[in-house]
Protein backbone atom coordinates (compact mmCIF):
# COMPACT_ATOMS: atom_id res chain seq x y z
CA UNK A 1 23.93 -12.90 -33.36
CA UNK A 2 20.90 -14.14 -31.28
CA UNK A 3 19.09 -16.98 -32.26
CA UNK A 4 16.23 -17.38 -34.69
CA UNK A 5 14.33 -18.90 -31.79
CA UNK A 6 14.23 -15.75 -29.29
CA UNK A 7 10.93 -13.92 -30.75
CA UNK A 8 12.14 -10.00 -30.86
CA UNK A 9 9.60 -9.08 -28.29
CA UNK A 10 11.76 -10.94 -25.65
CA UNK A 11 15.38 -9.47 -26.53
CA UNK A 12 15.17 -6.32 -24.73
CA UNK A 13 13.68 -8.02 -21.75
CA UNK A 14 16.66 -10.89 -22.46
CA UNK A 15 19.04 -7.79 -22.19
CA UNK A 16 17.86 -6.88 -18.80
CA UNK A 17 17.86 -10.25 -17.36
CA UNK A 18 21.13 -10.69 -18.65
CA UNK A 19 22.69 -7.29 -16.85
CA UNK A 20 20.72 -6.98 -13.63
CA UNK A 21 21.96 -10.56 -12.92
CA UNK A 22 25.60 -9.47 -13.81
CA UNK A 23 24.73 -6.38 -10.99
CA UNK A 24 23.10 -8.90 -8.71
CA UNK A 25 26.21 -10.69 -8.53
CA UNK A 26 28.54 -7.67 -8.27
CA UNK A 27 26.43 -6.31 -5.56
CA UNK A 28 26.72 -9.66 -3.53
CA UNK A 29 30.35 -9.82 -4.04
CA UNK A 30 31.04 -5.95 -2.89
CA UNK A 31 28.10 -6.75 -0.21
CA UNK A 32 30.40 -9.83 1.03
CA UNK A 33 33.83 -7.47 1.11
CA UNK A 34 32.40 -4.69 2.88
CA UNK A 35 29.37 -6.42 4.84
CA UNK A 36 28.58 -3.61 7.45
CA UNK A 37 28.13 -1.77 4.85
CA UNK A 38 24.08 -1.98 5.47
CA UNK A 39 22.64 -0.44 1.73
CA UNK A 40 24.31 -3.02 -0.40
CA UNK A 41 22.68 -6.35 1.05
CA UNK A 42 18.81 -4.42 0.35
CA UNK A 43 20.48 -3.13 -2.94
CA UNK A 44 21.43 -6.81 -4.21
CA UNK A 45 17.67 -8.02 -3.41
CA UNK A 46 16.52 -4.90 -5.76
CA UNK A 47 18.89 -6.45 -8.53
CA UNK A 48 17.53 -9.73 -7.88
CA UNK A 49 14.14 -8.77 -7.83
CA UNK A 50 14.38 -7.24 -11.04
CA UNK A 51 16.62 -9.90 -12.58
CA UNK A 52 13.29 -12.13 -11.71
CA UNK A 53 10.82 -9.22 -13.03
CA UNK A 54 12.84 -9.49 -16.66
CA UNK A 55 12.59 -13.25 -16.10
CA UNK A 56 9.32 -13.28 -16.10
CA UNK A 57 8.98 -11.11 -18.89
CA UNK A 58 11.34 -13.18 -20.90
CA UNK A 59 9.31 -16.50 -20.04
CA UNK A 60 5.68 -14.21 -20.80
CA UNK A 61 7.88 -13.39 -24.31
CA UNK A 62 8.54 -16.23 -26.08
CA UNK A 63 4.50 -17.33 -25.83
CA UNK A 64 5.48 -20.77 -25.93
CA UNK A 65 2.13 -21.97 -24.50
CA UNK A 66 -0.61 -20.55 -21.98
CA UNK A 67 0.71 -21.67 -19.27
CA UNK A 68 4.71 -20.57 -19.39
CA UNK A 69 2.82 -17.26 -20.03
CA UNK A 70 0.73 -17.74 -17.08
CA UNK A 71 3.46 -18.56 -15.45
CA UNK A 72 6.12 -15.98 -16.71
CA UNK A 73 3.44 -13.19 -15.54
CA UNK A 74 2.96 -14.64 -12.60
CA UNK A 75 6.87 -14.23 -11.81
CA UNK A 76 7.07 -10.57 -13.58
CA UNK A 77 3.98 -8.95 -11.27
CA UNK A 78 5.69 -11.00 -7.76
CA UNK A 79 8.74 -9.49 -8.52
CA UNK A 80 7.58 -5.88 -9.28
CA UNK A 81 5.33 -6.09 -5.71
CA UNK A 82 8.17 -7.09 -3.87
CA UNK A 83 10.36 -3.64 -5.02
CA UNK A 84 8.59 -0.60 -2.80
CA UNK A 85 9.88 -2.94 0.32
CA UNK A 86 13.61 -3.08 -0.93
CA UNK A 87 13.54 0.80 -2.02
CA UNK A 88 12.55 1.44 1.99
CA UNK A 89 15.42 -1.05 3.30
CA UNK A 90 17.72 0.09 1.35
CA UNK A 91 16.75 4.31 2.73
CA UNK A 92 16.54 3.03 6.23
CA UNK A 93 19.97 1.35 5.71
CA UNK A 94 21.38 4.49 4.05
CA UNK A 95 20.59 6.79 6.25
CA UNK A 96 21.79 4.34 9.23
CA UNK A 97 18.56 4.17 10.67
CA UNK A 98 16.75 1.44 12.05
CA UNK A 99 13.23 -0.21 9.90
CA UNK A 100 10.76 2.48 11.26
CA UNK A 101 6.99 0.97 11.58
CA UNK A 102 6.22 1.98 7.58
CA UNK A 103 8.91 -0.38 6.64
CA UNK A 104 7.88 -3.08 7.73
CA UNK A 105 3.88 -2.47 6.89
CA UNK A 106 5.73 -2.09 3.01
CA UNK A 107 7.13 -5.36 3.35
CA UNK A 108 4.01 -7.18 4.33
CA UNK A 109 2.24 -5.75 1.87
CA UNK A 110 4.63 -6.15 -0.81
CA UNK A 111 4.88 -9.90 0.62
CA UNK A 112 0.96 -10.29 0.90
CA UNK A 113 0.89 -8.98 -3.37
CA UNK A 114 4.27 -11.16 -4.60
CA UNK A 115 2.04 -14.42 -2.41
CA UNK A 116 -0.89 -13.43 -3.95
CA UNK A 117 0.89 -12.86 -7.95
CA UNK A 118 2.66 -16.22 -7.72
CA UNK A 119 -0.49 -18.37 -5.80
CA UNK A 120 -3.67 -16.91 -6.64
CA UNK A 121 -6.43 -18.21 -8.62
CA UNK A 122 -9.46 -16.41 -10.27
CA UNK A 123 -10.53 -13.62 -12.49
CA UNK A 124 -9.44 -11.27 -9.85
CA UNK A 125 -5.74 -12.47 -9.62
CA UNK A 126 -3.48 -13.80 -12.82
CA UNK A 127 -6.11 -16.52 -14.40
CA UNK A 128 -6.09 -18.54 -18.19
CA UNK A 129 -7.80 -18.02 -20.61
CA UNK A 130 -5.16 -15.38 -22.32
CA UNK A 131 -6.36 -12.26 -24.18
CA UNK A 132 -4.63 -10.49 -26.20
CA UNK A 133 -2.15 -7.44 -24.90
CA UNK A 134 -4.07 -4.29 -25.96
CA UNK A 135 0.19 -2.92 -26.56
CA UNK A 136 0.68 -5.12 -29.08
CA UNK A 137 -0.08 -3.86 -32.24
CA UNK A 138 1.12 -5.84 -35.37
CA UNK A 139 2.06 -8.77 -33.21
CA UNK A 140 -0.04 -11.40 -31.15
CA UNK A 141 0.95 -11.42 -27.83
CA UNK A 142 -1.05 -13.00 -25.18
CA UNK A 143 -1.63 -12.05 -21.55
CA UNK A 144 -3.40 -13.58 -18.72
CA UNK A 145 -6.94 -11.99 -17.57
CA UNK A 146 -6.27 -9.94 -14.51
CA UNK A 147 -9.23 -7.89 -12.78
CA UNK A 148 -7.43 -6.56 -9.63
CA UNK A 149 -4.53 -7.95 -9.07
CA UNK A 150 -2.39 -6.29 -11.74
CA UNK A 151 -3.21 -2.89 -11.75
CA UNK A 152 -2.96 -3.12 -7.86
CA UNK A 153 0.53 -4.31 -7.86
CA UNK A 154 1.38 -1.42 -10.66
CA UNK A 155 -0.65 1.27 -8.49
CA UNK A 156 1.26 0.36 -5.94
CA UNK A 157 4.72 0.63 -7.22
CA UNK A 158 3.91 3.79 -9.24
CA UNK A 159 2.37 5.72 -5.88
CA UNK A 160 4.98 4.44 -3.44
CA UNK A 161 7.62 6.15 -6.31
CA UNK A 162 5.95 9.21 -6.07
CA UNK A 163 5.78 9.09 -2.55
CA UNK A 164 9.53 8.40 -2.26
CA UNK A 165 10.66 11.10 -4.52
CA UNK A 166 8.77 13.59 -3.31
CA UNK A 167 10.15 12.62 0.65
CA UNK A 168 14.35 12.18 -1.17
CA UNK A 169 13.87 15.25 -3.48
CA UNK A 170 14.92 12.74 -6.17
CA UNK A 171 15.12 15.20 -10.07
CA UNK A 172 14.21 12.16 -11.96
CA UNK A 173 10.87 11.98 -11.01
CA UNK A 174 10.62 16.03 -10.02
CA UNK A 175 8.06 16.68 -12.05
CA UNK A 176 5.81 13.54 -11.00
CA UNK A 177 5.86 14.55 -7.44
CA UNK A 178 2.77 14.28 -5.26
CA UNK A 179 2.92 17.21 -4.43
CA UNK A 180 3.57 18.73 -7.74
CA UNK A 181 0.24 17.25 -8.74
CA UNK A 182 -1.76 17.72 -5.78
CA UNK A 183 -1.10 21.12 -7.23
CA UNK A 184 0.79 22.67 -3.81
CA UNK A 185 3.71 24.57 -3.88
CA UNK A 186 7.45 22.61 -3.13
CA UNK A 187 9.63 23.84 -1.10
């Protein structure tokens, strides 16, 4: 049984902390016994970028005051930039191919967003006063303001996804593809 002192808006995210870090560490280990094995090294980052993402989200849960949600945010929307750069490490490294020129434009601008989540100051960027979460319904949850900064970091992830499964013919996002939606036919 969980604690009384977890709210419930910050188990599920407690839940994913808890079992991407377990996944971070198996991926090191395997990435340690098998270490030419190129994919596994960019898919332990993923882990541990996510295990960061949920820890953000657990911090930006439990509301304790406005700035260890400022703060929590600020670690959640870093972490989400800095995914799109491990998804094209870890193609490029399982496919055996070296970091073409888009790889490494990804990474600074994943970089550039995850500098500017965790350091920037401003209405643009992640800024106090909170407002409340337009999701949250019959609780109060609070969320820093956010002009730009946010839905450029989700914009980004959600596009570069797109992009990606429409170049690996991935099924789970088949019907989301870019092309599917730019309305041409898929071959």
């Amino acid at each position: 049984m969980l604690p009384d002192s977890i709210p419930y808006f910050s188990i599920g995210p407690l839940c994913g902390l808890a079992a991407n870090a377990i996944l971070a560490l198996l991926c090191l280990v395997i990435s340690i016994i098998y270490y030419q094995y190129r994919p596994l090294r960019s898919l332990f980052f993923f882990y541990v970028f996510i295990t960061f993402a949920f820890l953000g989200w657990v911090f930006w849960g439990f509301q304790r005051s406005p700035e260890s949600v400022l703060l929590g945010y600020r670690i959640l929307y870093a972490a989400l930039a800095l995914l799109p750069a491990t998804w094209f490490w870890f193609f490029s490294g399982l496919f055996n191919e070296r970091p073409r020129p888009l790889t490494w434009v990804m990474t600074g601008i994943s970089l550039a967003l995850a500098l500017a989540a965790l350091l920037g100051k401003g209405p643009a960027f992640f800024t106090l006063p909170l407002e409340p979460d337009p999701i949250s319904f019959d609780i109060d949850i609070w969320r820093p303001q956010s002009r730009v900064l946010k839905i450029l970091i989700q914009s980004f992830c959600f596009d570069l996804a797109l992009d990606l499964s429409d170049h690996c013919h991935c099924p789970p996002f088949s019907f989301l593809r870019a092309s599917h939606l730019r309305g041409e036919e898929h071959v």
